[in-house]
Every structure is written in C-alpha cells, then in structure tokens.
PDB file of N, CA and C in Angstrom:
ATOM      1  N   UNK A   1      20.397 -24.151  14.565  1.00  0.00           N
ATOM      2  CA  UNK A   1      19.445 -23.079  14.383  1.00  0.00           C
ATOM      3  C   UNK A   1      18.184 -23.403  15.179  1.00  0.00           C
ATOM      4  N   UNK A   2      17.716 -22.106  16.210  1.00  0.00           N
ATOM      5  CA  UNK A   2      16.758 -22.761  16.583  1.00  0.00           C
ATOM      6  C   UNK A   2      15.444 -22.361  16.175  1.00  0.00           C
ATOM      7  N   UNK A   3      14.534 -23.243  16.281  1.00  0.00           N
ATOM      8  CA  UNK A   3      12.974 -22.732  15.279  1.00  0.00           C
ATOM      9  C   UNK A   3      11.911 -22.990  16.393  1.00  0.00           C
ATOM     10  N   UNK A   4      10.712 -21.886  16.396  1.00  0.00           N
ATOM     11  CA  UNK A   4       9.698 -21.638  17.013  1.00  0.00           C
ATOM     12  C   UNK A   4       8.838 -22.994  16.822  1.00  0.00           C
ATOM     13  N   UNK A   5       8.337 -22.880  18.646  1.00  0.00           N
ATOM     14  CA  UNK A   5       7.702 -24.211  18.388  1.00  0.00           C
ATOM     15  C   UNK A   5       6.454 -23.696  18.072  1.00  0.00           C
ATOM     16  N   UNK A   6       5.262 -25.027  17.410  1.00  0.00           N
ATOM     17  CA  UNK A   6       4.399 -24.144  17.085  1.00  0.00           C
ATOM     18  C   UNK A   6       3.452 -24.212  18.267  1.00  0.00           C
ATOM     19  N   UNK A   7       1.973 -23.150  17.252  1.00  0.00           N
ATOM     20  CA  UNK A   7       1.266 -22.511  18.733  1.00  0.00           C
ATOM     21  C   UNK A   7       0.095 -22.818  18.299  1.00  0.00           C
ATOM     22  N   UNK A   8      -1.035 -22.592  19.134  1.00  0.00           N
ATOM     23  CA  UNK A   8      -2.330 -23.225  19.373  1.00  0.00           C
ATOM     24  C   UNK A   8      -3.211 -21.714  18.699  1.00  0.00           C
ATOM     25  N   UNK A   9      -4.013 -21.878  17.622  1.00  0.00           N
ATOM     26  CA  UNK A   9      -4.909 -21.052  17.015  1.00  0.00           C
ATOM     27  C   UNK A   9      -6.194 -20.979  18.214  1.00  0.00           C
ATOM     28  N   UNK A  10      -6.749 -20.015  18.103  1.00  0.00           N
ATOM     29  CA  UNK A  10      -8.309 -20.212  18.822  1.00  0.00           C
ATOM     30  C   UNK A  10      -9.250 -20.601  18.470  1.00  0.00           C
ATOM     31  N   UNK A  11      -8.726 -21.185  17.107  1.00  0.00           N
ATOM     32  CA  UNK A  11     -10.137 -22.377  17.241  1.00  0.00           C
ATOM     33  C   UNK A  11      -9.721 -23.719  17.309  1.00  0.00           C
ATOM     34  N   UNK A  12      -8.271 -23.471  17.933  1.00  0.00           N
ATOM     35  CA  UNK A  12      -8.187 -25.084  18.906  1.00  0.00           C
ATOM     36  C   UNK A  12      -7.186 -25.844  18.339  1.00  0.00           C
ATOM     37  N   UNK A  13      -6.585 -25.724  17.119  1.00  0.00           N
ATOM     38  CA  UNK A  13      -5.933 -26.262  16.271  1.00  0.00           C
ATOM     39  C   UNK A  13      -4.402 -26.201  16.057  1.00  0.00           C
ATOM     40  N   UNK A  14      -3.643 -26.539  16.594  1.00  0.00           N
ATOM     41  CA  UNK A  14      -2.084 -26.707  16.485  1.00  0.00           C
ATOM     42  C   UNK A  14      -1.487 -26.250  14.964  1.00  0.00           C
ATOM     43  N   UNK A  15      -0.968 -25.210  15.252  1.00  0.00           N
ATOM     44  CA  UNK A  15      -0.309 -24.814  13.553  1.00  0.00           C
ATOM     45  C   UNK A  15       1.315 -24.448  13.586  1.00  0.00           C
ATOM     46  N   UNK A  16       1.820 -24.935  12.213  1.00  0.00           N
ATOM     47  CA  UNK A  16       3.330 -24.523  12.695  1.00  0.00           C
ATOM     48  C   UNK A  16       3.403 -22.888  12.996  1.00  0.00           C
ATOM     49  N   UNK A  17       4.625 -22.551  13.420  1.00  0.00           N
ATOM     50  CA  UNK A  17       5.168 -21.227  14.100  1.00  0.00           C
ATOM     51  C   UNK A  17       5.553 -20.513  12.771  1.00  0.00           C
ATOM     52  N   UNK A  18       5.621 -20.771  11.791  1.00  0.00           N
ATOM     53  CA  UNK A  18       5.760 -19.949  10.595  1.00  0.00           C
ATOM     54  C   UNK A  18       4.674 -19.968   9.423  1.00  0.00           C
ATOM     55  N   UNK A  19       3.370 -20.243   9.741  1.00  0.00           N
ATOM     56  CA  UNK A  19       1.905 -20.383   8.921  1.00  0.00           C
ATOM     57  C   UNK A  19       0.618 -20.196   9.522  1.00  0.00           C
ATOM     58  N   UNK A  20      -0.203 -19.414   9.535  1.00  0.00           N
ATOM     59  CA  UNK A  20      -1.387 -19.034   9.463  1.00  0.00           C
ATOM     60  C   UNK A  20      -2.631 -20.288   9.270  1.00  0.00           C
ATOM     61  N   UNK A  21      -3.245 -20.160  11.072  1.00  0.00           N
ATOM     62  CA  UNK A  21      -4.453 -20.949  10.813  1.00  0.00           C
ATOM     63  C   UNK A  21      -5.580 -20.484   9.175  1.00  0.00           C
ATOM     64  N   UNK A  22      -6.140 -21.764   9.040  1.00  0.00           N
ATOM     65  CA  UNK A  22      -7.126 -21.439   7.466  1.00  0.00           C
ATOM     66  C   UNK A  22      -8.379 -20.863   8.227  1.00  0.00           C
ATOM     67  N   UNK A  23      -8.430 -20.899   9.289  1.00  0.00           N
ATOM     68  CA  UNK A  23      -9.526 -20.112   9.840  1.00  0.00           C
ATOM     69  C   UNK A  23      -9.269 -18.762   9.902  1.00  0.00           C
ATOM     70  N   UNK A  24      -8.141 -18.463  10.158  1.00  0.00           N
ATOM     71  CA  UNK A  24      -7.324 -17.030   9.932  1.00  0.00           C
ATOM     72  C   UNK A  24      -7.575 -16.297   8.663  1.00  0.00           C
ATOM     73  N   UNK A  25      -7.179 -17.163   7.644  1.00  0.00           N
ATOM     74  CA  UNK A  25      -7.096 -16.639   6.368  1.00  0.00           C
ATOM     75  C   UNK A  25      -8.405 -16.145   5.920  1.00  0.00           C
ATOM     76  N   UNK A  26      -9.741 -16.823   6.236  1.00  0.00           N
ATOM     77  CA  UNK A  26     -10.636 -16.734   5.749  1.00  0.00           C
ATOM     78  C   UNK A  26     -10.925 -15.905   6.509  1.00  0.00           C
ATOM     79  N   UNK A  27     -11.232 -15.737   8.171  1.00  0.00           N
ATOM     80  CA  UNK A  27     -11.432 -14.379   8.302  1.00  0.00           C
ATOM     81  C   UNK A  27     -10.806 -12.822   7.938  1.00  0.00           C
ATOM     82  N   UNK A  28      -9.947 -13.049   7.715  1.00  0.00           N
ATOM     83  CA  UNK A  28      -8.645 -11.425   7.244  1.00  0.00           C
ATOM     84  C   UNK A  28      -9.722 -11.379   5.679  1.00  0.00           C
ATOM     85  N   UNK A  29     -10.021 -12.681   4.566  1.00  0.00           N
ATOM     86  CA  UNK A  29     -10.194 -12.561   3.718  1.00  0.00           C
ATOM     87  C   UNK A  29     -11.730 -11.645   3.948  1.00  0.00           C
ATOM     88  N   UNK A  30     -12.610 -11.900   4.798  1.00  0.00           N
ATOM     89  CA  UNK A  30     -14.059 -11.686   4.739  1.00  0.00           C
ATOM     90  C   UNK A  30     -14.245 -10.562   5.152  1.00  0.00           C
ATOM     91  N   UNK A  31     -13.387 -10.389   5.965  1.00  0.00           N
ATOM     92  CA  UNK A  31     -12.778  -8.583   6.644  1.00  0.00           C
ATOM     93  C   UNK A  31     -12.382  -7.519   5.008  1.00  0.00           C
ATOM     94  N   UNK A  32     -11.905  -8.160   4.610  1.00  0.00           N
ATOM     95  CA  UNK A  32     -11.088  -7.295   3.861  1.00  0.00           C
ATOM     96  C   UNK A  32     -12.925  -7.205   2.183  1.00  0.00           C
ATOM     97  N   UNK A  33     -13.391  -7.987   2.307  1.00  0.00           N
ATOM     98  CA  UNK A  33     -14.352  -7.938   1.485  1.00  0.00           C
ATOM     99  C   UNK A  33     -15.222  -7.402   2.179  1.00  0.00           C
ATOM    100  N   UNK A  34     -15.601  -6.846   3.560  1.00  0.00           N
ATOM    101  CA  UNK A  34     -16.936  -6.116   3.780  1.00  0.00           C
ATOM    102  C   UNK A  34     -16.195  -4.789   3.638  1.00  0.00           C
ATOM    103  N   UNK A  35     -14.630  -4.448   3.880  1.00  0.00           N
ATOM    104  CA  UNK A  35     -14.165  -3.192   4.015  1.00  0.00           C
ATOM    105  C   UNK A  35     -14.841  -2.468   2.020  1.00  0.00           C
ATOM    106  N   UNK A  36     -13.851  -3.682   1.704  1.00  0.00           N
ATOM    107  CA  UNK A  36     -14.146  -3.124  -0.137  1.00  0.00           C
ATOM    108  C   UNK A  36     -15.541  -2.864  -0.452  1.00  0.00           C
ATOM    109  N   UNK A  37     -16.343  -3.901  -0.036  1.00  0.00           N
ATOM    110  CA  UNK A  37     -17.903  -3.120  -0.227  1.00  0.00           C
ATOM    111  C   UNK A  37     -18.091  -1.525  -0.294  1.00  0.00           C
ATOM    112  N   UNK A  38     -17.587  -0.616   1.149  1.00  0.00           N
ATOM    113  CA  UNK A  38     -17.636   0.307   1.531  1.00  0.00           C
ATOM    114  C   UNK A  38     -16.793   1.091   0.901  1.00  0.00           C
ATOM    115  N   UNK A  39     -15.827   0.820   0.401  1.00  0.00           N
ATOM    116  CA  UNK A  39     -14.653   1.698   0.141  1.00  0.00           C
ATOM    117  C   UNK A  39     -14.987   2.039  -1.367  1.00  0.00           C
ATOM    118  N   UNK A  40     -14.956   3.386  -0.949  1.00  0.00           N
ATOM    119  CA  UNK A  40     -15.377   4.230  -2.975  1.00  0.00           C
ATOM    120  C   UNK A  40     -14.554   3.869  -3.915  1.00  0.00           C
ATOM    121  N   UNK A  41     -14.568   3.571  -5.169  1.00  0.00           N
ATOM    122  CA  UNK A  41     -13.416   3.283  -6.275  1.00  0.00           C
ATOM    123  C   UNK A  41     -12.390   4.319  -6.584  1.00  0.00           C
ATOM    124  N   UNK A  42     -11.351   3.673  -6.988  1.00  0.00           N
ATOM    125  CA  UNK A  42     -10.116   4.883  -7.324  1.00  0.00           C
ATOM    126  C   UNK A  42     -10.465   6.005  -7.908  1.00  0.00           C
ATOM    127  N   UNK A  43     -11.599   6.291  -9.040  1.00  0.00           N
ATOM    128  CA  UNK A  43     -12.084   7.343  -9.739  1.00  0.00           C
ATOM    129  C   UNK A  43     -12.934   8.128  -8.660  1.00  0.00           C
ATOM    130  N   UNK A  44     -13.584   7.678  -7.695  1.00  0.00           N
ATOM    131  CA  UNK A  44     -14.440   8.820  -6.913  1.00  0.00           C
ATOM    132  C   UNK A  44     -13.239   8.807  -5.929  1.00  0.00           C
ATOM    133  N   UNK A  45     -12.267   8.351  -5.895  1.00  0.00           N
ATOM    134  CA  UNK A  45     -11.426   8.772  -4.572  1.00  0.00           C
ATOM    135  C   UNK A  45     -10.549  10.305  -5.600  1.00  0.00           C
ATOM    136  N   UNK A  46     -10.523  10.381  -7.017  1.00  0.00           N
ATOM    137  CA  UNK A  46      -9.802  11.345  -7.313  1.00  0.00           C
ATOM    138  C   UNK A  46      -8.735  10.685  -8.228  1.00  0.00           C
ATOM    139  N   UNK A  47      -8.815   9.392  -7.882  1.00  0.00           N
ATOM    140  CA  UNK A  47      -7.533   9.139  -9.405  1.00  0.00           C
ATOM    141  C   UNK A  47      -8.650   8.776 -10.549  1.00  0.00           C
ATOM    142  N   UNK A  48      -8.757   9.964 -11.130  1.00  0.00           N
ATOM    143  CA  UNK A  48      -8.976   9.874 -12.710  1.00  0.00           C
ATOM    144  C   UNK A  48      -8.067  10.272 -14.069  1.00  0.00           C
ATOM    145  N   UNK A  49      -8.851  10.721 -14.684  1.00  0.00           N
ATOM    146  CA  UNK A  49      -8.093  10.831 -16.073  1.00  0.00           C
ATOM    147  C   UNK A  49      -6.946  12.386 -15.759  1.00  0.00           C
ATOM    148  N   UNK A  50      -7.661  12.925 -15.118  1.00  0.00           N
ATOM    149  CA  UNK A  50      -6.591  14.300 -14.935  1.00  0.00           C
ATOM    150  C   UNK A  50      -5.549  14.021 -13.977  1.00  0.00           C
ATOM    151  N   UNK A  51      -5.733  13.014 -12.518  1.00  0.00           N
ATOM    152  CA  UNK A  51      -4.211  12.699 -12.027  1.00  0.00           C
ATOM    153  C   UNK A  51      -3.887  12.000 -13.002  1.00  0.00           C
ATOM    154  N   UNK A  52      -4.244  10.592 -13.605  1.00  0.00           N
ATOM    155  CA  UNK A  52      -3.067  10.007 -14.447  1.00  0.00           C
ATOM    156  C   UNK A  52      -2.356  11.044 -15.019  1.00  0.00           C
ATOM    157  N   UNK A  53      -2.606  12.276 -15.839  1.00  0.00           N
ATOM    158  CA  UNK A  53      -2.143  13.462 -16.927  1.00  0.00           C
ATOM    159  C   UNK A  53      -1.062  14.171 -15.946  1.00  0.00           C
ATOM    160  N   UNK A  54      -1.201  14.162 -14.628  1.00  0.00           N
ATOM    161  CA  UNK A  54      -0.458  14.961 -13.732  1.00  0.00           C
ATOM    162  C   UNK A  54       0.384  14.153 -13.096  1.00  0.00           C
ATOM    163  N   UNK A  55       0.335  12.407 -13.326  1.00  0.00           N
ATOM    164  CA  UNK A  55       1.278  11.880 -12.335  1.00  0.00           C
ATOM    165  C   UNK A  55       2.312  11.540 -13.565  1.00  0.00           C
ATOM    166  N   UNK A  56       1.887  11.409 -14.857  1.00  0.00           N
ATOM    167  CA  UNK A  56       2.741  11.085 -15.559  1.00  0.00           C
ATOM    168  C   UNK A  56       3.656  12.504 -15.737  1.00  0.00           C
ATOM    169  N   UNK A  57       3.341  13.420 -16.161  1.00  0.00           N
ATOM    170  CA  UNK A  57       4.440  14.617 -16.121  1.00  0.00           C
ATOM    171  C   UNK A  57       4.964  14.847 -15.079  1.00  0.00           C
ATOM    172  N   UNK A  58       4.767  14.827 -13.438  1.00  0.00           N
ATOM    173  CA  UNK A  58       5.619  14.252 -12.602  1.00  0.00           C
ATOM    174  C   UNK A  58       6.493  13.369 -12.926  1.00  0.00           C
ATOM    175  N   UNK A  59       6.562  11.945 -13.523  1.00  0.00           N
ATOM    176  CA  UNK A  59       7.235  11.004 -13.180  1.00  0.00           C
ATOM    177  C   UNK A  59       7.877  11.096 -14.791  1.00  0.00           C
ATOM    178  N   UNK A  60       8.105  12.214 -15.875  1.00  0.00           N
ATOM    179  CA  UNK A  60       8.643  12.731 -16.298  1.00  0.00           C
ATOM    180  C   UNK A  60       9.793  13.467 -16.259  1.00  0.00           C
ATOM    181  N   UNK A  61       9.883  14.138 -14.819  1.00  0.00           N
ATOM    182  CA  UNK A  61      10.991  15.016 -15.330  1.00  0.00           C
ATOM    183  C   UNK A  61      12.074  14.205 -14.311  1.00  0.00           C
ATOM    184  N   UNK A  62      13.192  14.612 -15.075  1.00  0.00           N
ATOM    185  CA  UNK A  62      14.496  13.572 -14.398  1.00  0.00           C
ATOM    186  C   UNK A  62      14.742  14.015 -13.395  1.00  0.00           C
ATOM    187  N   UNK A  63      14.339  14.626 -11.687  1.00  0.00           N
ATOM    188  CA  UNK A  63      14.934  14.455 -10.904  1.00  0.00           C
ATOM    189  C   UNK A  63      13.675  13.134 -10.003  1.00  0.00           C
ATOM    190  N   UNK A  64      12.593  12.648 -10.703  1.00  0.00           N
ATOM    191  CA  UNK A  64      11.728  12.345 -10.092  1.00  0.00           C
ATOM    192  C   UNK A  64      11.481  10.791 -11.076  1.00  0.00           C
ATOM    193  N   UNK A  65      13.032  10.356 -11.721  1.00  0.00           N
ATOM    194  CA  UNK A  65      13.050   8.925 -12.254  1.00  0.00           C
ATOM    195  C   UNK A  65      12.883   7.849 -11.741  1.00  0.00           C
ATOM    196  N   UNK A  66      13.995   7.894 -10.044  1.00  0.00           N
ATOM    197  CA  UNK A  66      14.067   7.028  -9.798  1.00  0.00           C
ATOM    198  C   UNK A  66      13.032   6.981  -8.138  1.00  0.00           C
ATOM    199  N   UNK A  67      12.765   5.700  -7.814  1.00  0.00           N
ATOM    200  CA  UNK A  67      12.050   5.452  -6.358  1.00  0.00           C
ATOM    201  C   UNK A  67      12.513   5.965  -5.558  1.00  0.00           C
ATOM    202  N   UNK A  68      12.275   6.866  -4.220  1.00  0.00           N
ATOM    203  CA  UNK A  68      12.135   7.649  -3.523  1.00  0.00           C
ATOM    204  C   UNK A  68      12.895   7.084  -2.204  1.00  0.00           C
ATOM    205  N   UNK A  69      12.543   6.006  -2.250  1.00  0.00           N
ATOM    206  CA  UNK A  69      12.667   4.749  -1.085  1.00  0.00           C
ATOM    207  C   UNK A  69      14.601   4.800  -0.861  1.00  0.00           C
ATOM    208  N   UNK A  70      15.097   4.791  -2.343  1.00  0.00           N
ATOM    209  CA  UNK A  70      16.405   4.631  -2.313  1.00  0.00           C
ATOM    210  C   UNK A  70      16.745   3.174  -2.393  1.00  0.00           C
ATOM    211  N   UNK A  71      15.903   2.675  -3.415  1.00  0.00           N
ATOM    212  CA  UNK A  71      16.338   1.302  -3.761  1.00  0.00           C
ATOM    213  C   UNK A  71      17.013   1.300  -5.213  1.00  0.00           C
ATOM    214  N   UNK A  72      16.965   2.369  -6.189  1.00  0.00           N
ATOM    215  CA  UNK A  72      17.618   2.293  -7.047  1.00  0.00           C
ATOM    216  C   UNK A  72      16.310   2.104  -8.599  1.00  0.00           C
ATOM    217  N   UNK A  73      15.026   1.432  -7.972  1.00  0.00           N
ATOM    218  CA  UNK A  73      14.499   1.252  -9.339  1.00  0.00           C
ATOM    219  C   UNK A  73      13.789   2.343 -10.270  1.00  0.00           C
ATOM    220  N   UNK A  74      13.401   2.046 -11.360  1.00  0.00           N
ATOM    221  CA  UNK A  74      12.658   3.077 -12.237  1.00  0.00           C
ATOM    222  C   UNK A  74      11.456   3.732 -11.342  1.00  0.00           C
ATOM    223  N   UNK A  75      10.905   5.121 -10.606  1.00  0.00           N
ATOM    224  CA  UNK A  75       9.838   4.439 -10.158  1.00  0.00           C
ATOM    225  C   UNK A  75       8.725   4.836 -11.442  1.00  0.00           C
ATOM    226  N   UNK A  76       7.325   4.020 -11.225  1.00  0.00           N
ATOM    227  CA  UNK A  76       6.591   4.353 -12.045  1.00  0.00           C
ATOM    228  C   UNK A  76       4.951   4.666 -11.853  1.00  0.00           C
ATOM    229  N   UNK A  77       4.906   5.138 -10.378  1.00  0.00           N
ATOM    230  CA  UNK A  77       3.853   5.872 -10.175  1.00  0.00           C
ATOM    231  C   UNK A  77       4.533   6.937  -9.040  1.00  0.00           C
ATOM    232  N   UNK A  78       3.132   7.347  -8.626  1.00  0.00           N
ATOM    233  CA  UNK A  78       3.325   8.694  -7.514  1.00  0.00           C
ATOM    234  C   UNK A  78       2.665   8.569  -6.440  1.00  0.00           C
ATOM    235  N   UNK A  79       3.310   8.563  -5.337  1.00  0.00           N
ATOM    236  CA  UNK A  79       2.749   8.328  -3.736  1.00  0.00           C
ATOM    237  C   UNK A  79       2.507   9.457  -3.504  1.00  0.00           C
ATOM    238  N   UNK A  80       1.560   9.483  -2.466  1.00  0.00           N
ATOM    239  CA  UNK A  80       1.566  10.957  -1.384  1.00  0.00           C
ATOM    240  C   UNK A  80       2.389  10.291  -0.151  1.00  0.00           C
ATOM    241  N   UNK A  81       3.213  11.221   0.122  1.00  0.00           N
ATOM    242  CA  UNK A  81       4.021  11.370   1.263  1.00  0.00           C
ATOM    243  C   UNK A  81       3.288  11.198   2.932  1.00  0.00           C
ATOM    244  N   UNK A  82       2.143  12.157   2.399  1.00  0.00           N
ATOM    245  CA  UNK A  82       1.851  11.726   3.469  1.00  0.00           C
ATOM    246  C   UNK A  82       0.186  11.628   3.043  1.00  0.00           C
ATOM    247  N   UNK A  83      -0.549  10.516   3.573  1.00  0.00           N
ATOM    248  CA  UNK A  83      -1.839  10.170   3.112  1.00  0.00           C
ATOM    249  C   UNK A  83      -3.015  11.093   3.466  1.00  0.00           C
ATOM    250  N   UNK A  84      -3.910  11.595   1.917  1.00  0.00           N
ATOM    251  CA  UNK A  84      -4.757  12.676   2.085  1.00  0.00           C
ATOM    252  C   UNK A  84      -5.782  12.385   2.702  1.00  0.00           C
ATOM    253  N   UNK A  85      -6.307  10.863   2.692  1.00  0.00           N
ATOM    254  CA  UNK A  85      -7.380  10.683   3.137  1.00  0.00           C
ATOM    255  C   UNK A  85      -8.689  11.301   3.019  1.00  0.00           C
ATOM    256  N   UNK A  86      -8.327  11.734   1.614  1.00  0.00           N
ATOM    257  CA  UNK A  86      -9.823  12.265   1.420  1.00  0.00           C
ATOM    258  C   UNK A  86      -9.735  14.150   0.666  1.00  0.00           C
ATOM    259  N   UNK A  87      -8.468  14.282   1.427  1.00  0.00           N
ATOM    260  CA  UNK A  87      -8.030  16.085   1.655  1.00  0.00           C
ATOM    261  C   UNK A  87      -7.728  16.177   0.126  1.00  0.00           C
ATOM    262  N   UNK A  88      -8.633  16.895  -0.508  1.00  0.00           N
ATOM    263  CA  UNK A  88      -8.357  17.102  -2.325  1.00  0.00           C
ATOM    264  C   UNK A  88      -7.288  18.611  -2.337  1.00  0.00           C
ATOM    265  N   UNK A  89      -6.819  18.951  -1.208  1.00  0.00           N
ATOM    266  CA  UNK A  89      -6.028  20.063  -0.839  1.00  0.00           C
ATOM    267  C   UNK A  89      -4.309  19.043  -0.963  1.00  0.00           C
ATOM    268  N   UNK A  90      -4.639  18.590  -0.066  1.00  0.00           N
ATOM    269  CA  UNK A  90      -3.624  17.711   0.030  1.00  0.00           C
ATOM    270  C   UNK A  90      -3.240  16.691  -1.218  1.00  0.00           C
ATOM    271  N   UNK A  91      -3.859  15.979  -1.507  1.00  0.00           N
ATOM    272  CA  UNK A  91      -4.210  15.262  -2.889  1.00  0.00           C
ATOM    273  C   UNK A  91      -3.535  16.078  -3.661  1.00  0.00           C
ATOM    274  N   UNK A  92      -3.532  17.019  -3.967  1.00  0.00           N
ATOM    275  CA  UNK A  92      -2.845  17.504  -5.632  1.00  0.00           C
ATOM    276  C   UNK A  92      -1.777  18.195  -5.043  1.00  0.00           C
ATOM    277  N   UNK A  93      -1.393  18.370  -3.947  1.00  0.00           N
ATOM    278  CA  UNK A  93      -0.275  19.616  -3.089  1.00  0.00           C
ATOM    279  C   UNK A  93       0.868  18.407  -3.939  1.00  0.00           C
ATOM    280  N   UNK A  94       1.773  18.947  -5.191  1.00  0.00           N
ATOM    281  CA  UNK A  94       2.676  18.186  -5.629  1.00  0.00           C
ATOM    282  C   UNK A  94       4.492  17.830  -4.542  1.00  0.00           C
ATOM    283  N   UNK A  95       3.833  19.287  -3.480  1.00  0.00           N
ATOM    284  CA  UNK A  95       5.452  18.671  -2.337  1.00  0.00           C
ATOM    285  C   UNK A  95       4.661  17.584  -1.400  1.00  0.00           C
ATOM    286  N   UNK A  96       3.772  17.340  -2.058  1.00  0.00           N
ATOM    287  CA  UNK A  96       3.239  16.044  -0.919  1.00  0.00           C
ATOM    288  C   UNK A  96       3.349  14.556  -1.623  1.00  0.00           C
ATOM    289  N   UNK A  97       3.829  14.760  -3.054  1.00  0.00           N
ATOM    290  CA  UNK A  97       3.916  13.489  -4.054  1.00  0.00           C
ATOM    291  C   UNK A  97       5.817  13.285  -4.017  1.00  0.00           C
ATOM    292  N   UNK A  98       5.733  11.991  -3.822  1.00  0.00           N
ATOM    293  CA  UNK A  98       7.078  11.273  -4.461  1.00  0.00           C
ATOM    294  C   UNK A  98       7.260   9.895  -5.401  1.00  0.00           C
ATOM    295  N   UNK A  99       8.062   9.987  -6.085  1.00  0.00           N
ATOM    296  CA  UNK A  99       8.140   8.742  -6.642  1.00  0.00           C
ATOM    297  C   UNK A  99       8.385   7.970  -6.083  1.00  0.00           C
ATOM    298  N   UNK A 100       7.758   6.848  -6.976  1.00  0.00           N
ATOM    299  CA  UNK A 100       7.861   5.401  -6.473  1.00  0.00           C
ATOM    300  C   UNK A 100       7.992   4.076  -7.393  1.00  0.00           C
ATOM    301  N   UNK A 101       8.461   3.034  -6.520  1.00  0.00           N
ATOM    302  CA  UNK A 101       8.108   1.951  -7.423  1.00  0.00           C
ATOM    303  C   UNK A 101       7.334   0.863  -7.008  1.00  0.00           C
ATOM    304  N   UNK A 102       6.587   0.558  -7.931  1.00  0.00           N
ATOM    305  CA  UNK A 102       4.831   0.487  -7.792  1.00  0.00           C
ATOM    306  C   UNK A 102       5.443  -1.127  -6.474  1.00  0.00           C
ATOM    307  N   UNK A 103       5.939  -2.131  -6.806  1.00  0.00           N
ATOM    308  CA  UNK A 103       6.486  -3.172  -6.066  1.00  0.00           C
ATOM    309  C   UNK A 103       7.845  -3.284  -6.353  1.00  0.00           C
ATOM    310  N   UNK A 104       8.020  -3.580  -5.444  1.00  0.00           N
ATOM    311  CA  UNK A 104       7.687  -3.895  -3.710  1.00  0.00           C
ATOM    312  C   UNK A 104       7.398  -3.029  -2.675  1.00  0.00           C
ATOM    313  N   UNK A 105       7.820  -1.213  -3.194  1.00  0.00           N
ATOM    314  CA  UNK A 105       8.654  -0.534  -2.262  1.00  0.00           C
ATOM    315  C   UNK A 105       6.864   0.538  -1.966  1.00  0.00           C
ATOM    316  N   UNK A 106       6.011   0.349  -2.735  1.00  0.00           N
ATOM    317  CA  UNK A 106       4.888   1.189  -2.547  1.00  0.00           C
ATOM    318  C   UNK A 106       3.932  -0.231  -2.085  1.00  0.00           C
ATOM    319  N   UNK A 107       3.819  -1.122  -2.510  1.00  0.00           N
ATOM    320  CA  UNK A 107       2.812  -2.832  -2.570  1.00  0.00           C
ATOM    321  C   UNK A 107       3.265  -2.783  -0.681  1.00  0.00           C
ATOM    322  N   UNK A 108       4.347  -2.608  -0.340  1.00  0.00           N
ATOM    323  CA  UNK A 108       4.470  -3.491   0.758  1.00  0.00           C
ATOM    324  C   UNK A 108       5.229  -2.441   1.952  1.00  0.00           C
ATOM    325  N   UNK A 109       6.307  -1.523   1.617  1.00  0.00           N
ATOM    326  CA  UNK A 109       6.860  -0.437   2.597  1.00  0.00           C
ATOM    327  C   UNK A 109       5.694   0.233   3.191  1.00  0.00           C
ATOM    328  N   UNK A 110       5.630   1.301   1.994  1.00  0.00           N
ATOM    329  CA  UNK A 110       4.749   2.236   1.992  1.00  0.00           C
ATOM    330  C   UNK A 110       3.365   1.880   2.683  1.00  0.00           C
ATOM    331  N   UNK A 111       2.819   0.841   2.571  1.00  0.00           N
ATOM    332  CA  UNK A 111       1.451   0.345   3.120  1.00  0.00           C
ATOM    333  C   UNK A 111       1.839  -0.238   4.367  1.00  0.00           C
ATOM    334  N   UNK A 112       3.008  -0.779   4.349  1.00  0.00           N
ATOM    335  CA  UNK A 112       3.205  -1.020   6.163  1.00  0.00           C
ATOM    336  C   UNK A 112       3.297   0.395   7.240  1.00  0.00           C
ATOM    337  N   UNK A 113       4.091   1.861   6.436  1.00  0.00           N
ATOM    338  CA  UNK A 113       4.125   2.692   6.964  1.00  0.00           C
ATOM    339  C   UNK A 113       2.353   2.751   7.214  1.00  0.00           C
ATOM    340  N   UNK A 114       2.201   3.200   6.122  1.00  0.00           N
ATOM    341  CA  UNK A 114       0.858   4.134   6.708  1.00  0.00           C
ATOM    342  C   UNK A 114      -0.279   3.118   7.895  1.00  0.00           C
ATOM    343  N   UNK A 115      -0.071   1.891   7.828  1.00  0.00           N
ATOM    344  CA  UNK A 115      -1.256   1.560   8.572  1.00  0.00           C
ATOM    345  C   UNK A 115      -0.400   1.461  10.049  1.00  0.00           C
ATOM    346  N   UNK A 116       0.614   1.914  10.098  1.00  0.00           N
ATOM    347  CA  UNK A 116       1.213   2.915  11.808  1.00  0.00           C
ATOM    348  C   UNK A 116       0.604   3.476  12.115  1.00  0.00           C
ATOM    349  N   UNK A 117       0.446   4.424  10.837  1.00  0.00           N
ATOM    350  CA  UNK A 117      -0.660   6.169  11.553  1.00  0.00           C
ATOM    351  C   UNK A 117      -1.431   5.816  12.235  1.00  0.00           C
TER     352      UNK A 117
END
C-alpha cells in the first residue's frame, strides 16, 4: 500500500500527509470565531418557537419519516433544500424543506453541499 509522503506547512514545519499543521488548526479555529461574532443567532435567523411548531408537524407525517439522503435513518429535523439565506419567502416555502438526519447526513453532506454554492 502506498502512503503520501509528508509535506512542508508554511510555517516551515514537516507534517505527516494525513494531519493538519497546529498552526492550521488554530487559524481555521480563530476564523471560525470572528465569523460567529458576526453571525446572528438561530432565533433572529427565524428558527424560533413557531418553526420548531412547523418542523415538527412536518417531520410528523409518514411520508417525511425517514432522511431524504436515502440512508435509511429516522430523520429528525428539517433542511431547506435549497439555502434561504436570509429569504423568509423561501424559509417557510415547505417544497423547499426535506427531511433529515440531524448526523451525519445534515452535520457533514449537506454542509459540504452547500459551501459549493
């Protein structure tokens, strides 16, 4: 079997071919904490008490049990299909919601799709 040799980080430092310089980590980490500063909470983005009331009777009726993905599990929240970004038109448009299951298939698919767009 053959395995990647490893490669040189830019800040100079030899790391294996399957792990992340710690200089890496900490920047993605410090990135990702000035984004959250900025970024409004789930309740001013629109998930409040009235979507929970609307995602659960969605994820109520039996053609909308299982994950969307086609992995087979319970799902137990509700994606938008395609991301509103803000669009409260879009946001409640229910042919724009599918089920899901919360991990792996929404934690890690679903968020690899959208940051394509």
């Amino acid at each position: 079997m053959a395995t990647r040799p490893p490669h040189l980080c830019t800040c100079g430092k030899i790391v294996p071919a399957d792990q992340r310089c710690a200089c890496q980590v900490i920047r993605d980490r410090a990135r990702k904490a000035r984004f959250d500063q900025t970024r409004p909470s789930a309740r001013e983005r629109g998930y409040d008490s009235k979507w929970e009331k609307e995602s659960k009777a969605f994820l109520a009726m039996p053609q909308h049990r299982h994950c969307a993905c086609g992995c087979g599990r319970v799902a137990n929240m509700v994606d938008h299909i395609i991301p509103h970004r803000g669009d409260k038109r879009l946001f409640w448009d229910r042919a724009n919601w599918q089920p899901m299951a919360a991990s792996p298939c929404h934690s890690s698919r679903k968020q690899r799709q959208e940051r394509q767009l």
